[in-house]
Protein backbone atom coordinates (compact mmCIF):
# COMPACT_ATOMS: atom_id res chain seq x y z
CA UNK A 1 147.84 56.65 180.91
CA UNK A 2 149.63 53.95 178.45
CA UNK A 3 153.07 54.35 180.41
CA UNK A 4 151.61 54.03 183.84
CA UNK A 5 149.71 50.55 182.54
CA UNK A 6 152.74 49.44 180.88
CA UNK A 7 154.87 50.37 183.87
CA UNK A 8 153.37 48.42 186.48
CA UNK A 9 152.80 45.71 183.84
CA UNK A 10 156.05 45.34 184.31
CA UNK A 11 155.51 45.06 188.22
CA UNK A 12 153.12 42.01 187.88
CA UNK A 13 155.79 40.00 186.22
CA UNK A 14 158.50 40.87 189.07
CA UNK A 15 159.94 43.13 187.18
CA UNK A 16 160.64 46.52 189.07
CA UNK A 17 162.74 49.09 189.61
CA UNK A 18 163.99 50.44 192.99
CA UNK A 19 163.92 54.20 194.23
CA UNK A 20 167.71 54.82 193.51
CA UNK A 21 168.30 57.27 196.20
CA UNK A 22 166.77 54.87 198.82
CA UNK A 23 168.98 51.58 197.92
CA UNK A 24 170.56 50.32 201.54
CA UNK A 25 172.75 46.96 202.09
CA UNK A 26 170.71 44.49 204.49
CA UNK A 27 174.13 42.42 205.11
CA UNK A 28 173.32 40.56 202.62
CA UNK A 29 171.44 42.24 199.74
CA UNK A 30 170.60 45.22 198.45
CA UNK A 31 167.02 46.60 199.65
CA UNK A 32 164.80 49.48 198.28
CA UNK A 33 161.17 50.13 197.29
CA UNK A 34 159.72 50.08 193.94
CA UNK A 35 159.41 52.82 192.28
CA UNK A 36 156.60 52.09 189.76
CA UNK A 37 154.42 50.21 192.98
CA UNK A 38 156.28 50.48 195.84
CA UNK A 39 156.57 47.33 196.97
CA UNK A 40 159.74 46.02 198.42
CA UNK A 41 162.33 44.87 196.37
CA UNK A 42 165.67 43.15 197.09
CA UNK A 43 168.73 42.95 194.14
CA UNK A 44 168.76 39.27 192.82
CA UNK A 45 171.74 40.28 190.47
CA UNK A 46 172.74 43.46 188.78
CA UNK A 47 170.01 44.85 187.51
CA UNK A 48 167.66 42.44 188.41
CA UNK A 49 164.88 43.74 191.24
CA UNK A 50 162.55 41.26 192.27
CA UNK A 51 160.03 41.64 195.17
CA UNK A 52 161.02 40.93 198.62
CA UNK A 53 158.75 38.56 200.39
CA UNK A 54 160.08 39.60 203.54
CA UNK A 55 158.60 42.74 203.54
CA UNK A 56 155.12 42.54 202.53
């Protein structure tokens, strides 16, 4: 119960982590889903997964 809080924590300070096995290139960045709340995420910079407004 104390991971899962602290996990999508995390997630309400656009801070998440993609599916790995789901990442696709748009053209332009790197797309996937959250894996904590799967909510869509785009790559700002490696390692860095913020939510994609795009796909709400």
């Amino acid at each position: 119960m104390v991971q899962w809080i602290s996990s999508n924590f995390r997630c309400l300070f656009n801070r998440h982590e993609p599916v790995h096995d789901d990442v696709t290139w748009d053209g332009a960045h790197y797309i996937s889903n959250c894996h904590r709340c799967g909510s869509g995420v785009r790559r700002e910079s490696q390692g860095v997964w913020r939510r994609d407004w795009l796909q709400l």
